[in-house]
PDB file of N, CA and C in Angstrom:
ATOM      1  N   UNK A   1      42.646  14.737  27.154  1.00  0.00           N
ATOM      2  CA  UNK A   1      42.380  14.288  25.812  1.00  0.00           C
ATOM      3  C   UNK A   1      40.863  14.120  25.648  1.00  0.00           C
ATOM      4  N   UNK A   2      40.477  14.699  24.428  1.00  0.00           N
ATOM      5  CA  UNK A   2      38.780  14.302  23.894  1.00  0.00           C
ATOM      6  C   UNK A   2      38.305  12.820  24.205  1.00  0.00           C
ATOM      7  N   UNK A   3      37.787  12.619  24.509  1.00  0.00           N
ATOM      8  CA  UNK A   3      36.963  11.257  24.843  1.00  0.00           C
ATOM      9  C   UNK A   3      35.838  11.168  23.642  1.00  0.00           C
ATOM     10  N   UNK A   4      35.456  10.521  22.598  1.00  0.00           N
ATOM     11  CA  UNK A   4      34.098  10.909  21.920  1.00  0.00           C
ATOM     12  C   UNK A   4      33.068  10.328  22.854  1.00  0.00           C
ATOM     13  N   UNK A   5      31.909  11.472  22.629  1.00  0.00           N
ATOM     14  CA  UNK A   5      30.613  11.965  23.649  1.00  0.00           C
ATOM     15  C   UNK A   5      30.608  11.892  24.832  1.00  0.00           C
ATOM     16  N   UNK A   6      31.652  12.429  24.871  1.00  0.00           N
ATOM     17  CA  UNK A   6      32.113  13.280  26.299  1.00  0.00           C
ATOM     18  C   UNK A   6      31.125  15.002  26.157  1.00  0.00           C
ATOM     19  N   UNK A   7      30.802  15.352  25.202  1.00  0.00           N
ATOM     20  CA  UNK A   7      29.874  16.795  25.319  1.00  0.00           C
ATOM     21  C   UNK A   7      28.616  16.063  23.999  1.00  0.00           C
ATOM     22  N   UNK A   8      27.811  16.639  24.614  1.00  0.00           N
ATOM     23  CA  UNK A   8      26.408  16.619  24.114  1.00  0.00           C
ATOM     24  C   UNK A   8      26.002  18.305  24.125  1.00  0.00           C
ATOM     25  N   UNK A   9      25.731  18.685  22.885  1.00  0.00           N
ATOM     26  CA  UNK A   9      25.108  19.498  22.059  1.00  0.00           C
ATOM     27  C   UNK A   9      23.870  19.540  22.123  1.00  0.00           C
ATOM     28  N   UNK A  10      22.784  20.293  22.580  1.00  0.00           N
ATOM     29  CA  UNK A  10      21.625  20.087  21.566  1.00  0.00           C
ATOM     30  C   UNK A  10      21.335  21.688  21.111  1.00  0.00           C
ATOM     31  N   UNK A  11      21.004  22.129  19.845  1.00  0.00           N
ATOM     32  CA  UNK A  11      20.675  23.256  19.169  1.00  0.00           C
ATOM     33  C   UNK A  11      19.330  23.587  18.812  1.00  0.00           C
ATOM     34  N   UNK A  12      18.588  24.531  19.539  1.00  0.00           N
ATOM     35  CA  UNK A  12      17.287  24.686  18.494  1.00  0.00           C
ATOM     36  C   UNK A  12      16.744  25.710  17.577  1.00  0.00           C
ATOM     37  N   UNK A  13      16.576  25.607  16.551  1.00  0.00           N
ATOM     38  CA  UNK A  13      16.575  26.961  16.084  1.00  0.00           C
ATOM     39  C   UNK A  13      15.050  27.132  15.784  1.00  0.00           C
ATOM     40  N   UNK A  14      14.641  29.045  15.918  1.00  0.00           N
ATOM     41  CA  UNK A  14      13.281  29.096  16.076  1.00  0.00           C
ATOM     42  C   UNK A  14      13.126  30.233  15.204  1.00  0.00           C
ATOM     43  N   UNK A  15      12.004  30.495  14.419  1.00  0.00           N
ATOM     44  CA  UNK A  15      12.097  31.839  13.294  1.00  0.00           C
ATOM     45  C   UNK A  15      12.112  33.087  14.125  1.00  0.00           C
ATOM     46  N   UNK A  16      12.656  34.225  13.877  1.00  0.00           N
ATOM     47  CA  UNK A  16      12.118  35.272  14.441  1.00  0.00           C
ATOM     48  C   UNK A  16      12.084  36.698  13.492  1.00  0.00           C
ATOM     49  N   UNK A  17      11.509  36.976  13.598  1.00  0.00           N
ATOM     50  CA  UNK A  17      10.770  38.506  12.882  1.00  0.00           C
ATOM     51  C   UNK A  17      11.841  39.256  11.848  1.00  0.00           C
ATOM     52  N   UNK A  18      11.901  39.595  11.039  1.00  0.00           N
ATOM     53  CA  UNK A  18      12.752  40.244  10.293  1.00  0.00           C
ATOM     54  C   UNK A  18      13.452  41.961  11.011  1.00  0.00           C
ATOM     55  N   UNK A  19      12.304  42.457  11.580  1.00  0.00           N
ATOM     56  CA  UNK A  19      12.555  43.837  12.716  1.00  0.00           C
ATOM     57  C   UNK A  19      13.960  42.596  14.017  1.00  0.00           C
ATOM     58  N   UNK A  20      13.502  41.702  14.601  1.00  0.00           N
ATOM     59  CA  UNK A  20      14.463  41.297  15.742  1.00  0.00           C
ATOM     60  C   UNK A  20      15.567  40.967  15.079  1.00  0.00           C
ATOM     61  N   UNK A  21      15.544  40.676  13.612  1.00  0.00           N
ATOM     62  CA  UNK A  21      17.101  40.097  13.060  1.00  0.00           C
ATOM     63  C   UNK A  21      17.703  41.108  12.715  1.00  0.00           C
ATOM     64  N   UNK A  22      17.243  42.440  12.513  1.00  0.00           N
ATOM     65  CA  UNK A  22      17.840  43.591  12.201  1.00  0.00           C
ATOM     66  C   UNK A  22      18.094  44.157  13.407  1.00  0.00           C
ATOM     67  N   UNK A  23      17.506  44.249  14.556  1.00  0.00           N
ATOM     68  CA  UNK A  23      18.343  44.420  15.874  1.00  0.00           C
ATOM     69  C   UNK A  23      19.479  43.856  16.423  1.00  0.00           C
ATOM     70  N   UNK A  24      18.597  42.225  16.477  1.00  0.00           N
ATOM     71  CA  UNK A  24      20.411  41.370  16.791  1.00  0.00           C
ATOM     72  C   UNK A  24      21.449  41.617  15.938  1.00  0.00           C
ATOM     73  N   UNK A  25      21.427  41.824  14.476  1.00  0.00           N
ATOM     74  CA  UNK A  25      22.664  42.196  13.739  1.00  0.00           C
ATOM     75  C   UNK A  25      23.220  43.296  14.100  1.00  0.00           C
ATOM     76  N   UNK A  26      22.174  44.469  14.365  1.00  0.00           N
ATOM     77  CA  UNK A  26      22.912  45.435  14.671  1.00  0.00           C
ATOM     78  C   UNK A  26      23.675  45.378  16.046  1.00  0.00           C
ATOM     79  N   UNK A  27      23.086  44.658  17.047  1.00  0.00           N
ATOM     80  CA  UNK A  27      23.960  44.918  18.307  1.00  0.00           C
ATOM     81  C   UNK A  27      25.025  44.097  18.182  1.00  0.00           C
ATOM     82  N   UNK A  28      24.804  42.903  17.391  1.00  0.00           N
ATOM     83  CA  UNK A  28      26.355  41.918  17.217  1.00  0.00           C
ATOM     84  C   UNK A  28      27.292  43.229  16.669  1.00  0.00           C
ATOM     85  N   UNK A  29      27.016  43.623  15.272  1.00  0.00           N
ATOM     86  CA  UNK A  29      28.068  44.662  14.489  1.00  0.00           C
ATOM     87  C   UNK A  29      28.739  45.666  15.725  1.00  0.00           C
ATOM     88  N   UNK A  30      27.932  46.231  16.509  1.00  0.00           N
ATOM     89  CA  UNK A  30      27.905  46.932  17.305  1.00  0.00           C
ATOM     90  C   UNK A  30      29.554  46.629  18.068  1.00  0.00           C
ATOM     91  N   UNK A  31      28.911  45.267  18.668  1.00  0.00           N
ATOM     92  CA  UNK A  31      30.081  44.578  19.788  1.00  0.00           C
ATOM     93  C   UNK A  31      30.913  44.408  18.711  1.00  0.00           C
ATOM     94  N   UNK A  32      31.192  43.653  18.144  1.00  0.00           N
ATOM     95  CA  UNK A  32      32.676  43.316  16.992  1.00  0.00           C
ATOM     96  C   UNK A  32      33.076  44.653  16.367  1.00  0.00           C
ATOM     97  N   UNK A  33      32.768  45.686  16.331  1.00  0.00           N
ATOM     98  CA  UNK A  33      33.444  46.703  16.195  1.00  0.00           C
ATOM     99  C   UNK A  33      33.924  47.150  17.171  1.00  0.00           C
ATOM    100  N   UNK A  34      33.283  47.359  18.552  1.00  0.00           N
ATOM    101  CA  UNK A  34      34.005  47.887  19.916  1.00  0.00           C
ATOM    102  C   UNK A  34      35.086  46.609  20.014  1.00  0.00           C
ATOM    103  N   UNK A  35      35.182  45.511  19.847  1.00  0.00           N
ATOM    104  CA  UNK A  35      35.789  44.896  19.966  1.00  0.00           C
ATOM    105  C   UNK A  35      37.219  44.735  19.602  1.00  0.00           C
ATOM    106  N   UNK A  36      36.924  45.092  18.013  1.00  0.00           N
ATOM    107  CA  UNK A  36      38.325  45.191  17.344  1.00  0.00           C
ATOM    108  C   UNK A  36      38.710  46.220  17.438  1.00  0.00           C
ATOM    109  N   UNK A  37      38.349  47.513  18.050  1.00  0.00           N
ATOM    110  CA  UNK A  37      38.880  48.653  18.297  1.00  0.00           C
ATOM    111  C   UNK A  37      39.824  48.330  19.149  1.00  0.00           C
ATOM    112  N   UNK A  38      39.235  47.788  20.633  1.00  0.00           N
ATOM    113  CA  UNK A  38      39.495  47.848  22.015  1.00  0.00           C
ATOM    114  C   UNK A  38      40.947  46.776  21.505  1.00  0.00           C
ATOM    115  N   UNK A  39      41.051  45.822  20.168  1.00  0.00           N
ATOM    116  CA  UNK A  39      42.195  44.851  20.646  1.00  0.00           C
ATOM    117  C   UNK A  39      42.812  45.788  19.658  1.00  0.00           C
ATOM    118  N   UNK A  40      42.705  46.492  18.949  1.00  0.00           N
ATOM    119  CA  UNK A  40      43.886  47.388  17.808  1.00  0.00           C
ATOM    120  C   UNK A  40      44.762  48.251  19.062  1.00  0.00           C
ATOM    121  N   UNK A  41      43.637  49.108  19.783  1.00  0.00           N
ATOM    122  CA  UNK A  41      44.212  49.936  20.736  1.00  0.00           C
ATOM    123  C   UNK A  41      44.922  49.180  21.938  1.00  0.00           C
ATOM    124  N   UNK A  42      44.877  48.401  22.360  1.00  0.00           N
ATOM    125  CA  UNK A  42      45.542  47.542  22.978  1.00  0.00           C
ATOM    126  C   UNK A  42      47.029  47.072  21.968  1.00  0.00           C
ATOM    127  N   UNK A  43      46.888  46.655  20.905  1.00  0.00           N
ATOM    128  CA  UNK A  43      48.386  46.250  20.958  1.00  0.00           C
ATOM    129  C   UNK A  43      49.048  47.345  20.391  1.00  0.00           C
ATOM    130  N   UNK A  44      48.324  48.744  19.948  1.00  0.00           N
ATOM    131  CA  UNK A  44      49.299  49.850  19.846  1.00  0.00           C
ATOM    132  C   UNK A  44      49.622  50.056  21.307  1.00  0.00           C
ATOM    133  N   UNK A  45      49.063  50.250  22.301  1.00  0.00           N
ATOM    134  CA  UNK A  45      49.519  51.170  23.595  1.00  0.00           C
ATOM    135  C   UNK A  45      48.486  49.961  24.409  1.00  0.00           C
ATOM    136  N   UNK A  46      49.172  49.158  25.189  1.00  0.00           N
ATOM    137  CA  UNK A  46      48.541  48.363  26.178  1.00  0.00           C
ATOM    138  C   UNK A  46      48.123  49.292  27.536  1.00  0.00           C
ATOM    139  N   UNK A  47      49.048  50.374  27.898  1.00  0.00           N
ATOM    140  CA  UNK A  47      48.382  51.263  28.881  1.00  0.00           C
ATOM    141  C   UNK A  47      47.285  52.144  28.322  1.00  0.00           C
ATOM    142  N   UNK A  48      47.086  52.370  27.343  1.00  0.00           N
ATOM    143  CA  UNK A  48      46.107  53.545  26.982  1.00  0.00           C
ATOM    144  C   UNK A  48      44.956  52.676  27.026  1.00  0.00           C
ATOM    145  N   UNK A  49      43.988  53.699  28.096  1.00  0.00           N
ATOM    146  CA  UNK A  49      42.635  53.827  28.410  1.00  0.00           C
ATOM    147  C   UNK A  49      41.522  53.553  26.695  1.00  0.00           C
ATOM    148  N   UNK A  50      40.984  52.862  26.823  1.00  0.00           N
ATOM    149  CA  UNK A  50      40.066  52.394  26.120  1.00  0.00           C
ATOM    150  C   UNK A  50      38.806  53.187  25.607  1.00  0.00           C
ATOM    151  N   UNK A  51      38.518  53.900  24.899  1.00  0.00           N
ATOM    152  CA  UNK A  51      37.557  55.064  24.885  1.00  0.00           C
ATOM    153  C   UNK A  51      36.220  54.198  24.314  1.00  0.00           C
ATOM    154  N   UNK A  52      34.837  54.980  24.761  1.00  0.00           N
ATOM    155  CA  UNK A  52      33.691  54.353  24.480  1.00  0.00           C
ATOM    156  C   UNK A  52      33.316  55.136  22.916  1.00  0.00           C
ATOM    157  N   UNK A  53      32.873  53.798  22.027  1.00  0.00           N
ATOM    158  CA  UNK A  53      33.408  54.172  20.554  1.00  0.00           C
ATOM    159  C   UNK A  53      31.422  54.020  20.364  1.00  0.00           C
ATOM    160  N   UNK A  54      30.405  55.240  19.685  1.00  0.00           N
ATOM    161  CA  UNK A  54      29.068  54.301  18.877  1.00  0.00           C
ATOM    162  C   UNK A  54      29.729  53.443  17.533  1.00  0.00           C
ATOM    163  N   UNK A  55      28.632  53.219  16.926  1.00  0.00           N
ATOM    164  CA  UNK A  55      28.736  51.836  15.573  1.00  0.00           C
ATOM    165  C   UNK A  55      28.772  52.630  14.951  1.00  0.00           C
ATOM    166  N   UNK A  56      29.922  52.714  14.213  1.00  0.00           N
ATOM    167  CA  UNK A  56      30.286  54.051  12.669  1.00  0.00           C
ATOM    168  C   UNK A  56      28.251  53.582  12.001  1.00  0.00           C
ATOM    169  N   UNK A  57      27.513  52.473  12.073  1.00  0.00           N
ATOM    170  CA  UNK A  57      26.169  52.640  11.629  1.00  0.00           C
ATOM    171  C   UNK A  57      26.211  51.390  10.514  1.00  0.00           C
ATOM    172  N   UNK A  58      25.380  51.058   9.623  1.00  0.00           N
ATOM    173  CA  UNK A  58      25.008  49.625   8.907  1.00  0.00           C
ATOM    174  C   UNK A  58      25.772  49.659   8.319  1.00  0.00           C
ATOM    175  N   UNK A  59      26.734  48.262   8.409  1.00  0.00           N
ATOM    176  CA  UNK A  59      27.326  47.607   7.122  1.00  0.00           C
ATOM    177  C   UNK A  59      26.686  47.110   5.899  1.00  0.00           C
ATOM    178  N   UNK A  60      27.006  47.484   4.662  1.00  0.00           N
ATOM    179  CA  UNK A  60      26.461  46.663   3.494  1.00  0.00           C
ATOM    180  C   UNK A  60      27.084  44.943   3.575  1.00  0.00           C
ATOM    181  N   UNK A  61      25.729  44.477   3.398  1.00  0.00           N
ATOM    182  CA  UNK A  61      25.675  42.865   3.475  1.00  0.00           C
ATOM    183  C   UNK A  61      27.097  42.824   2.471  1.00  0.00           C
ATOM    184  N   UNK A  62      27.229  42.821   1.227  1.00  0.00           N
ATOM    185  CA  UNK A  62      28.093  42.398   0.646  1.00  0.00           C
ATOM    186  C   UNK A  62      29.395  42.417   1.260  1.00  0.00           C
ATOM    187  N   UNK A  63      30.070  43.000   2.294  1.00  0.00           N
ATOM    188  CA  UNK A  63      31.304  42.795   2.537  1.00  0.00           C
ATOM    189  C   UNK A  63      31.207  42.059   4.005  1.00  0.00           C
ATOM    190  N   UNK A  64      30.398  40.753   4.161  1.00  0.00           N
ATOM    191  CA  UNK A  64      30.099  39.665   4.772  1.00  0.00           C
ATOM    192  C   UNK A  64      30.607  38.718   3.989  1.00  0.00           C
ATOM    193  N   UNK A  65      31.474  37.966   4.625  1.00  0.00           N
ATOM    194  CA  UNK A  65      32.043  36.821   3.356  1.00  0.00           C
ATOM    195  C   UNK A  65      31.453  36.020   4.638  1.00  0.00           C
ATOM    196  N   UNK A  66      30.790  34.758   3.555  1.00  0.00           N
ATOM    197  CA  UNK A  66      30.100  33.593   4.380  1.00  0.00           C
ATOM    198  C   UNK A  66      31.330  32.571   3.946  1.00  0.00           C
TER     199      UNK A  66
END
């Protein structure tokens, strides 16, 4: 059972470059697409081999629901 402050958090956040936020987005998009591939293909065929998929390429911001 949770105990309160039993975990301590600390977060820091630091600016970084508009070029590095367009990298990290892209490699996140990147992974969450191999990702949801790898679990679609998994619960069609749990034996079938997993194929190495690139990033179909940039999502438009708008179909980001915050």
């Amino acid at each position: 059972m949770y105990k309160a402050g039993q975990f301590d958090v600390e977060v820091h956040f630091f600016p970084i470059s508009a070029d590095e936020l367009a990298e990290r987005s892209g490699k996140l998009r990147t992974l969450l697409l191999r990702g949801a591939r790898r679990s679609i293909q998994h619960n069609e065929d749990p034996n079938q081999e997993v194929e190495s998929c690139p990033a179909a390429g940039a999502l438009p911001l708008g179909l980001v629901v915050k």
